[in-house]
C-alpha atoms as a PDB file:
ATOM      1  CA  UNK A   1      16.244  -3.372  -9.652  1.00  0.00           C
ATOM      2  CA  UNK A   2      14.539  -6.721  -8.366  1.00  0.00           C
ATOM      3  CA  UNK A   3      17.980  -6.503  -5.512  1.00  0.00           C
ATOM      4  CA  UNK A   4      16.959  -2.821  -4.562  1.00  0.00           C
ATOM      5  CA  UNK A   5      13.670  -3.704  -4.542  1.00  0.00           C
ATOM      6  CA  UNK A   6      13.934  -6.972  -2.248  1.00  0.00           C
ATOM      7  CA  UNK A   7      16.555  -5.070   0.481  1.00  0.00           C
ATOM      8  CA  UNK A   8      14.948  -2.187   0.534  1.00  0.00           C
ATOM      9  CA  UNK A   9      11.531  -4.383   1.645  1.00  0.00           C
ATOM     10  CA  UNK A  10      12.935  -6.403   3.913  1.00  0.00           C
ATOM     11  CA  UNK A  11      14.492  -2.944   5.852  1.00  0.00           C
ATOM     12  CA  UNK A  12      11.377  -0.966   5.991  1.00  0.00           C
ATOM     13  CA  UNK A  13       9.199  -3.972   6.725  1.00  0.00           C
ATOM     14  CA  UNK A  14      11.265  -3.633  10.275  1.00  0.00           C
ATOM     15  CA  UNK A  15      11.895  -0.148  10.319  1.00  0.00           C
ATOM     16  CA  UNK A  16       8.175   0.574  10.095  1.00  0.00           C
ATOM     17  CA  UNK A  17       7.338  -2.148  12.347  1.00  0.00           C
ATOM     18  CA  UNK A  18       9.700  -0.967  15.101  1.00  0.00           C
ATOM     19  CA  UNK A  19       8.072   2.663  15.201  1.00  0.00           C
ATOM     20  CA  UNK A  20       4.594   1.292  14.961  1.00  0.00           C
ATOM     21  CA  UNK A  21       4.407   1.599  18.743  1.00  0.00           C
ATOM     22  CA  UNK A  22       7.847   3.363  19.853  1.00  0.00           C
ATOM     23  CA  UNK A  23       7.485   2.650  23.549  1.00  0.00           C
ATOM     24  CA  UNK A  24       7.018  -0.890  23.004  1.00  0.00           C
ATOM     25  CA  UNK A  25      10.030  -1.236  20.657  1.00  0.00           C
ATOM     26  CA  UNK A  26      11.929   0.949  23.248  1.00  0.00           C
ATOM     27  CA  UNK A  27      11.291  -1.921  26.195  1.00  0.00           C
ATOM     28  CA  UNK A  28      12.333  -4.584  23.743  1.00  0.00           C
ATOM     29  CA  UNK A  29      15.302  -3.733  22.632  1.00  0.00           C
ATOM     30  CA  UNK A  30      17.408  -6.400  23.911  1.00  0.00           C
ATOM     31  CA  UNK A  31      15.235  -8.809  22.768  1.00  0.00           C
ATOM     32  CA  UNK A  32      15.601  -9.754  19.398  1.00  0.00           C
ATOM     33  CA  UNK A  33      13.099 -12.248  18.862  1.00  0.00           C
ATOM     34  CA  UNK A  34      10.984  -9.484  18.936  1.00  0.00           C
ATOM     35  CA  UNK A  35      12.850  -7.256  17.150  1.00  0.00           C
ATOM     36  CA  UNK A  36      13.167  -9.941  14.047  1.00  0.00           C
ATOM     37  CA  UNK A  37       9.609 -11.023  14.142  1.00  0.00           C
ATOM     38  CA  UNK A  38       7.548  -8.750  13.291  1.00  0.00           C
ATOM     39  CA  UNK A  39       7.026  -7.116   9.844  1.00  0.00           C
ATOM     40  CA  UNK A  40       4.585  -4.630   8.035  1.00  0.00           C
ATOM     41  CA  UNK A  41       3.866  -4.603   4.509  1.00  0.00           C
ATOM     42  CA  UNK A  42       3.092  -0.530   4.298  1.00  0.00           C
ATOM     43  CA  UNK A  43       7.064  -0.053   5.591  1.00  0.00           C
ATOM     44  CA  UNK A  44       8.131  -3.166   2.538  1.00  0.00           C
ATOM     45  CA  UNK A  45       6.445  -1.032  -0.355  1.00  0.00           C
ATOM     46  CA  UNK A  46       7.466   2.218   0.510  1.00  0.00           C
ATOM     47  CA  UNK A  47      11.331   1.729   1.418  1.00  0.00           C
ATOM     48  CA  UNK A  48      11.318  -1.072  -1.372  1.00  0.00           C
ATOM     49  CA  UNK A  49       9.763   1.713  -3.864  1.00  0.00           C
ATOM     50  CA  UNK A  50      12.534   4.571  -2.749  1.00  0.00           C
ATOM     51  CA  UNK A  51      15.564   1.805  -2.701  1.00  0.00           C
ATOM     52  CA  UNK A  52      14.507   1.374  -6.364  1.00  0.00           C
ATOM     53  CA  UNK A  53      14.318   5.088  -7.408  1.00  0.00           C
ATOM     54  CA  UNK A  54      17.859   5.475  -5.695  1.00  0.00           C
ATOM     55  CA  UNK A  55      19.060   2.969  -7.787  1.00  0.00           C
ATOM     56  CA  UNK A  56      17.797   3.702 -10.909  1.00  0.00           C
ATOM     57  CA  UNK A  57      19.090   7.209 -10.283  1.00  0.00           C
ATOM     58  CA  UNK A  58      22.235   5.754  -9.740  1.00  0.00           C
ATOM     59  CA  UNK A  59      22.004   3.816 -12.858  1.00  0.00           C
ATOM     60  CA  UNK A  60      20.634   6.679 -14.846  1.00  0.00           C
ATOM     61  CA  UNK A  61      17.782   4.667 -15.919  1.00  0.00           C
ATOM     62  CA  UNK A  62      14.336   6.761 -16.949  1.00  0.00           C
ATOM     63  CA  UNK A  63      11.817   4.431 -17.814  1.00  0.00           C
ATOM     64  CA  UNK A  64       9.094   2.632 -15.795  1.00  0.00           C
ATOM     65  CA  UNK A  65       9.825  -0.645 -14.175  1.00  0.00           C
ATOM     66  CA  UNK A  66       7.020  -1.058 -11.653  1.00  0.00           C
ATOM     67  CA  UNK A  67       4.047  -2.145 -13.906  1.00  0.00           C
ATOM     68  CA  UNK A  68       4.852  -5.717 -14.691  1.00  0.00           C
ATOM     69  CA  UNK A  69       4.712  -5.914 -10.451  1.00  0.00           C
ATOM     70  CA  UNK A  70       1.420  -4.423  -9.580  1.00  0.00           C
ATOM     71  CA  UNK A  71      -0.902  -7.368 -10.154  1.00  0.00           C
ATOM     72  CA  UNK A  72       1.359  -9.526  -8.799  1.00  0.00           C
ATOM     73  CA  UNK A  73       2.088  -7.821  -5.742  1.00  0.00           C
ATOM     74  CA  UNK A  74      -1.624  -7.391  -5.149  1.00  0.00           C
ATOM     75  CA  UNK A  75      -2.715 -11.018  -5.379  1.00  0.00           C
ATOM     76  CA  UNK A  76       0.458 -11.400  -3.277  1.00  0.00           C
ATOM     77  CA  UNK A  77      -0.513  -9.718  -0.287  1.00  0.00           C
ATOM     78  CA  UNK A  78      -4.362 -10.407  -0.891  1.00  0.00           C
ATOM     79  CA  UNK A  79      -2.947 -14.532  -0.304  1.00  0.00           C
ATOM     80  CA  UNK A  80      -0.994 -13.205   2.346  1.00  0.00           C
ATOM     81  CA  UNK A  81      -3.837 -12.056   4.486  1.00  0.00           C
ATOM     82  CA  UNK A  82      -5.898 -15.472   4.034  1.00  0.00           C
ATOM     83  CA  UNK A  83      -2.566 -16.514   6.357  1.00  0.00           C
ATOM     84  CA  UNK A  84      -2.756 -14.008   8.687  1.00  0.00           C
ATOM     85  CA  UNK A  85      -6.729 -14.089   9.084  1.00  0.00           C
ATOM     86  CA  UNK A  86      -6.114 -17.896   9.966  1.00  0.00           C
ATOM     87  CA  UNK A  87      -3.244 -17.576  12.402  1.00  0.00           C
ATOM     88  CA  UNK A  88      -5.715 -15.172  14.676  1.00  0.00           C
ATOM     89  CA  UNK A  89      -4.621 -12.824  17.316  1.00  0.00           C
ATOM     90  CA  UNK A  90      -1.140 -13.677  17.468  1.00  0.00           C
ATOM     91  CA  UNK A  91      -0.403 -12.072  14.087  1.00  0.00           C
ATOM     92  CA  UNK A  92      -1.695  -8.457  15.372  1.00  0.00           C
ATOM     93  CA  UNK A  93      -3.566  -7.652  11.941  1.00  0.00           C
ATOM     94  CA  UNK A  94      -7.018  -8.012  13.162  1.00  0.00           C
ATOM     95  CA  UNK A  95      -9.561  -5.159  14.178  1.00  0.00           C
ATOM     96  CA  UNK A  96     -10.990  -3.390  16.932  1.00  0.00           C
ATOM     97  CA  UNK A  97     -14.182  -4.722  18.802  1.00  0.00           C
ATOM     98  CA  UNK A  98     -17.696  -4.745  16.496  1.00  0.00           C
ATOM     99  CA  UNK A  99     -20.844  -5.280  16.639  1.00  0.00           C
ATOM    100  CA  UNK A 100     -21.311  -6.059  12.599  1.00  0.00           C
ATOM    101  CA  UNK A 101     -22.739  -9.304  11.976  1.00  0.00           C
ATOM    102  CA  UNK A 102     -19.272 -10.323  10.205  1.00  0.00           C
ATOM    103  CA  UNK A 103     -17.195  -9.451  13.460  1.00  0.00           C
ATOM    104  CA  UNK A 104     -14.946 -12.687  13.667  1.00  0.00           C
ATOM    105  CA  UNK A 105     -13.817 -14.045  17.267  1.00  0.00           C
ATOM    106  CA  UNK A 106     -10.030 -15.238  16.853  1.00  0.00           C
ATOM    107  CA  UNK A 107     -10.467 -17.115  20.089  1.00  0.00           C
ATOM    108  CA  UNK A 108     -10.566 -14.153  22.553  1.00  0.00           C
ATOM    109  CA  UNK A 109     -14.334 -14.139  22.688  1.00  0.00           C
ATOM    110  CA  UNK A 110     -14.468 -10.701  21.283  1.00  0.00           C
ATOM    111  CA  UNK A 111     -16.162 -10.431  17.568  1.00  0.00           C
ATOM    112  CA  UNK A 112     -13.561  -8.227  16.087  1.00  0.00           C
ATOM    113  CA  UNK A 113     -13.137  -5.914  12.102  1.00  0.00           C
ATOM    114  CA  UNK A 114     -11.721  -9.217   9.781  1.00  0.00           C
ATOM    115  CA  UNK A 115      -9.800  -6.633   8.598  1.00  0.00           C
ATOM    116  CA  UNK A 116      -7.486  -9.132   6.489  1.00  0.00           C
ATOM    117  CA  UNK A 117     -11.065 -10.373   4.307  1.00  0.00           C
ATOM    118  CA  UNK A 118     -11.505  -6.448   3.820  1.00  0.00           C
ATOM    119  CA  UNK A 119      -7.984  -5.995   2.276  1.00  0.00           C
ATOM    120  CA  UNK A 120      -8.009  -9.812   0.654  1.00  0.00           C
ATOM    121  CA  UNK A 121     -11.679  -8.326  -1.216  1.00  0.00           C
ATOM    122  CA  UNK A 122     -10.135  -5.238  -1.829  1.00  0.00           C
ATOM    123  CA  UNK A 123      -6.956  -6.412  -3.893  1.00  0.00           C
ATOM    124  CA  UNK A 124      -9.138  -9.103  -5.384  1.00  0.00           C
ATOM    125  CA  UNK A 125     -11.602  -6.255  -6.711  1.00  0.00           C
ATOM    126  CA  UNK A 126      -8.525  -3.949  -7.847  1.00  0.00           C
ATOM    127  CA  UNK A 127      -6.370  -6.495  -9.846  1.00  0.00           C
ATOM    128  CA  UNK A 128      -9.257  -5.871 -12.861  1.00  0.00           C
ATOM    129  CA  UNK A 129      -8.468  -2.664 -12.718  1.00  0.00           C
ATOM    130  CA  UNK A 130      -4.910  -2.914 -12.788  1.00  0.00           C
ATOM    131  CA  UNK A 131      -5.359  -5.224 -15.420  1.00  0.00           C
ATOM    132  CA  UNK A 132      -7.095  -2.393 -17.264  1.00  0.00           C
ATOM    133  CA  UNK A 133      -4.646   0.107 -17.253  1.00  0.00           C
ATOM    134  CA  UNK A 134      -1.967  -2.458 -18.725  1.00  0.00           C
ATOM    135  CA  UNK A 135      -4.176  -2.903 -21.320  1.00  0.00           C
ATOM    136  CA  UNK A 136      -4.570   1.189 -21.973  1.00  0.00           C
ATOM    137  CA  UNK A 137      -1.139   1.872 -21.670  1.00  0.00           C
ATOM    138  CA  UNK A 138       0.463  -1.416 -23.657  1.00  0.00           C
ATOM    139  CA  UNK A 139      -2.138  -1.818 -26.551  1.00  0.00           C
ATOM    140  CA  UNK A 140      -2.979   1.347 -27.628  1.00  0.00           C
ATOM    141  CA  UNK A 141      -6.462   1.312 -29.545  1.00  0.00           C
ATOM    142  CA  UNK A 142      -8.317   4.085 -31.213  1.00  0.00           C
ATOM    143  CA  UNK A 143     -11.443   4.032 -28.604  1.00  0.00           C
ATOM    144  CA  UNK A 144      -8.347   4.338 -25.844  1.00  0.00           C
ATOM    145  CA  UNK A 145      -7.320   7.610 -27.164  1.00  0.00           C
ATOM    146  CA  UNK A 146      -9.043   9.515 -23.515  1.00  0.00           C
ATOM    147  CA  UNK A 147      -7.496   7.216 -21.665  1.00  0.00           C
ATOM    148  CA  UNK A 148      -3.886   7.143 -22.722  1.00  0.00           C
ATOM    149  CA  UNK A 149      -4.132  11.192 -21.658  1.00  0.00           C
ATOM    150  CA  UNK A 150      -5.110   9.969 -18.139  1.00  0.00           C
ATOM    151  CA  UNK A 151      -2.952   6.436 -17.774  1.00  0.00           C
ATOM    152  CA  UNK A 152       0.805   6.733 -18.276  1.00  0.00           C
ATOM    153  CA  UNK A 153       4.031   3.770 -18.354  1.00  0.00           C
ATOM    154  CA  UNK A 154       3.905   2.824 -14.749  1.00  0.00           C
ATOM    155  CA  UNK A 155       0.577   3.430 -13.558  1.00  0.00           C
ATOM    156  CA  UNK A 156      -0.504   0.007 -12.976  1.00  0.00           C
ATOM    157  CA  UNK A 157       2.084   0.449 -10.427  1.00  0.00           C
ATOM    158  CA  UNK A 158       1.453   3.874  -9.211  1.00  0.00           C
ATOM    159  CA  UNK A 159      -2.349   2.857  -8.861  1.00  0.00           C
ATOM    160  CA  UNK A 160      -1.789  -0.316  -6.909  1.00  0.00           C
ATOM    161  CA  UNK A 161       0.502   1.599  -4.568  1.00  0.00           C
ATOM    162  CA  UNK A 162      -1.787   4.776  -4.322  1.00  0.00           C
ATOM    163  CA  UNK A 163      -4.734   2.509  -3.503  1.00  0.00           C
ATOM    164  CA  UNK A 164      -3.198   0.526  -1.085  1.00  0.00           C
ATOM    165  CA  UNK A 165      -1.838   3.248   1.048  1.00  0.00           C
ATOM    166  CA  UNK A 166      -5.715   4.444   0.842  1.00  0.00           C
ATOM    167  CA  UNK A 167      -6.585   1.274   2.039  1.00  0.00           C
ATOM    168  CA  UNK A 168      -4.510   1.220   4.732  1.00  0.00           C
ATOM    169  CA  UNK A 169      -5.052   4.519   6.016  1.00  0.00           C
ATOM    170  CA  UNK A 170      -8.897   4.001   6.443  1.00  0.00           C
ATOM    171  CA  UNK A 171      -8.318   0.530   7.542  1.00  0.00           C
ATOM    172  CA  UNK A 172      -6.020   0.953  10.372  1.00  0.00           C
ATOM    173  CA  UNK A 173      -8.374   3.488  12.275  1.00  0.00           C
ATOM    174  CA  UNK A 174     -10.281   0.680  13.116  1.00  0.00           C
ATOM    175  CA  UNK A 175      -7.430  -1.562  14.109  1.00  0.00           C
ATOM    176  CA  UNK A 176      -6.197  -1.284  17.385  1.00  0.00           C
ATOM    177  CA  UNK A 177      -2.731   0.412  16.997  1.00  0.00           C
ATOM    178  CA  UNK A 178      -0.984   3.213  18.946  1.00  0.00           C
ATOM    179  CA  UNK A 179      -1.818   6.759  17.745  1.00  0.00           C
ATOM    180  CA  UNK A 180       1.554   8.174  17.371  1.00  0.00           C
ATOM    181  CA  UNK A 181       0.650  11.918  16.490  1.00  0.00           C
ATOM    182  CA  UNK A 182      -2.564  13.976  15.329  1.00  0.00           C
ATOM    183  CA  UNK A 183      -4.462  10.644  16.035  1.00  0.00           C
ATOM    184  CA  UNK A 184      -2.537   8.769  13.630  1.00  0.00           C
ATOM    185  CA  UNK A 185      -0.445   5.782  13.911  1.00  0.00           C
ATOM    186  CA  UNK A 186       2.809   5.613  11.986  1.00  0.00           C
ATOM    187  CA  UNK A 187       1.974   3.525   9.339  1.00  0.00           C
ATOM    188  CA  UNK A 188      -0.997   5.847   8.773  1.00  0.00           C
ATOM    189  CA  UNK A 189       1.765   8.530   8.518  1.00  0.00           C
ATOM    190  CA  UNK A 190       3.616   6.807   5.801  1.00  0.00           C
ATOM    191  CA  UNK A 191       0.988   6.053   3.726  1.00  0.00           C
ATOM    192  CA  UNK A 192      -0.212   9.917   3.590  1.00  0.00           C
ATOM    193  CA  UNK A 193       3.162  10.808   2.557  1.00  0.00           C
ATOM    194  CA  UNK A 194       2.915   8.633  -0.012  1.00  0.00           C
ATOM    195  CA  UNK A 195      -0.532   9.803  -1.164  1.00  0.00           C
ATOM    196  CA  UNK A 196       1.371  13.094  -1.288  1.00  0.00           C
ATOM    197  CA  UNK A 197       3.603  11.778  -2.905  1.00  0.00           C
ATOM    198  CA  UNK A 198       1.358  10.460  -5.835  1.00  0.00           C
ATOM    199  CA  UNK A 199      -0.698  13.180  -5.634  1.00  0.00           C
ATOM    200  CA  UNK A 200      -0.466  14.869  -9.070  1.00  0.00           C
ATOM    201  CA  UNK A 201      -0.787  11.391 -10.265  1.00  0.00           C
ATOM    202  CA  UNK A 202      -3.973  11.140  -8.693  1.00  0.00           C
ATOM    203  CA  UNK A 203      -5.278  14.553 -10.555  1.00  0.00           C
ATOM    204  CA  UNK A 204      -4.115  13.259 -13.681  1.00  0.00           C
ATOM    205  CA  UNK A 205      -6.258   9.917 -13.070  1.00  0.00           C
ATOM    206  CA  UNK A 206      -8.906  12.173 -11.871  1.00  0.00           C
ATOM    207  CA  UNK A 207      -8.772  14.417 -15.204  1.00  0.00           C
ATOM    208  CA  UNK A 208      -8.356  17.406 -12.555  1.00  0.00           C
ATOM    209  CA  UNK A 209      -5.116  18.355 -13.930  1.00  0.00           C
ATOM    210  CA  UNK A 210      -6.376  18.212 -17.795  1.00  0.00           C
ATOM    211  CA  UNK A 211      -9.181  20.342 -17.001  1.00  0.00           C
ATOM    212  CA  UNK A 212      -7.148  23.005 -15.737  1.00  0.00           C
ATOM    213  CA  UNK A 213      -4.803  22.867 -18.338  1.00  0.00           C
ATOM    214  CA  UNK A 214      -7.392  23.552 -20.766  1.00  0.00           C
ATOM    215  CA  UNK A 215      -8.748  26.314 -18.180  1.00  0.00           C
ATOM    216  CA  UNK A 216      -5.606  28.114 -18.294  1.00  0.00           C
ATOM    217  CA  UNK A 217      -5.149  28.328 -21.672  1.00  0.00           C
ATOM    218  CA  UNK A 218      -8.779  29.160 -22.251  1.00  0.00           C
ATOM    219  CA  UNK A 219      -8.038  32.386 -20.039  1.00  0.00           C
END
């Protein structure tokens, strides 16, 4: 799982990075320092997420293996953006212009979204959380009786990864990234598909899904 997982990352970290802006991958494809150096961490999850289901498929295994990785994986990142908030412009993760008394100048004399501090407070704030729901679903209690009908095996996972994409599809409108289709870029793209993809999750979190159920059979 952990050798799915890893390959998988490292392909869509590129994959997704090379169609973030198509025409500029297009003009640079002889050139594979640029080709190798960049990365994204949307295109890592998501291809890392299906290289695991393919493999457990394969293996014919059934049961959740994501959850011991959420909290992990958030503080991961979250310490990943304090180094790309330092290195500045050259790292391409910072914002659009603003006039917000927090707008940060990475040297370009332009006060700019620190977008990495809002994703490094975001995963900081969501770890309790996930911390939460491995406490529902792995020490079941009697006052966690409405819960355990909500939160599942492997939703500390699912959460972290549903909340991220979130995260990143707000976020990036205000970074300044080609708009690849419908006004969105491509990593904005991926991450609704994965919303979709986690969408009757996201019900069941919501208790939309129970309430229907008992709707239905009410009728």
């Amino acid at each position: 799982m952990v050798a799915a997982a890893v390959g998988g990352a490292v392909l869509g970290s590129k994959v997704l990075f090379w169609l973030e802006d198509p025409h500029l991958t297009l003009l640079n494809l002889h050139d594979p320092a640029y080709l190798m150096g960049g990365k994204t961490i949307v295109g890592a999850l998501v291809l890392g997420l299906i290289a695991v289901e393919l493999m457990k498929c394969y293996l014919g295994l059934t049961q959740s293996t994501g959850d011991l990785y959420a909290i992990p994986l958030a503080l991961g990142i979250a310490i990943g953006r304090v180094g790309c908030f330092l290195t500045g412009l050259t790292d391409n993760t910072y914002g659009v212009a603003t006039a917000l008394p927090w707008g940060v100048d990475f040297g370009d004399g332009v006060r700019r979204h620190p977008t990495q501090i809002y994703e490094i407070v975001f995963l900081l704030s969501l770890i309790p959380v996930l911390y939460w729901i491995l406490r529902v679903v792995t020490r079941p209690n009697a006052s966690a009786v409405g819960q355990r009908r909500r939160f599942h095996a492997g939703d500390a996972f699912k959460v972290f990864m549903a909340s991220y994409m979130m995260l990143r599809l707000l976020c990036d409108f205000i970074k300044p990234y080609p708009r690849v289709f419908r006004g969105l870029g491509s990593v904005q793209w991926v991450c609704v598909l994965c919303l979709l993809y986690y969408s009757r999750d996201i019900l069941r979190w919501a208790g939309v899904s129970g309430r229907a159920a008992v709707s239905a059979h009410s009728v």
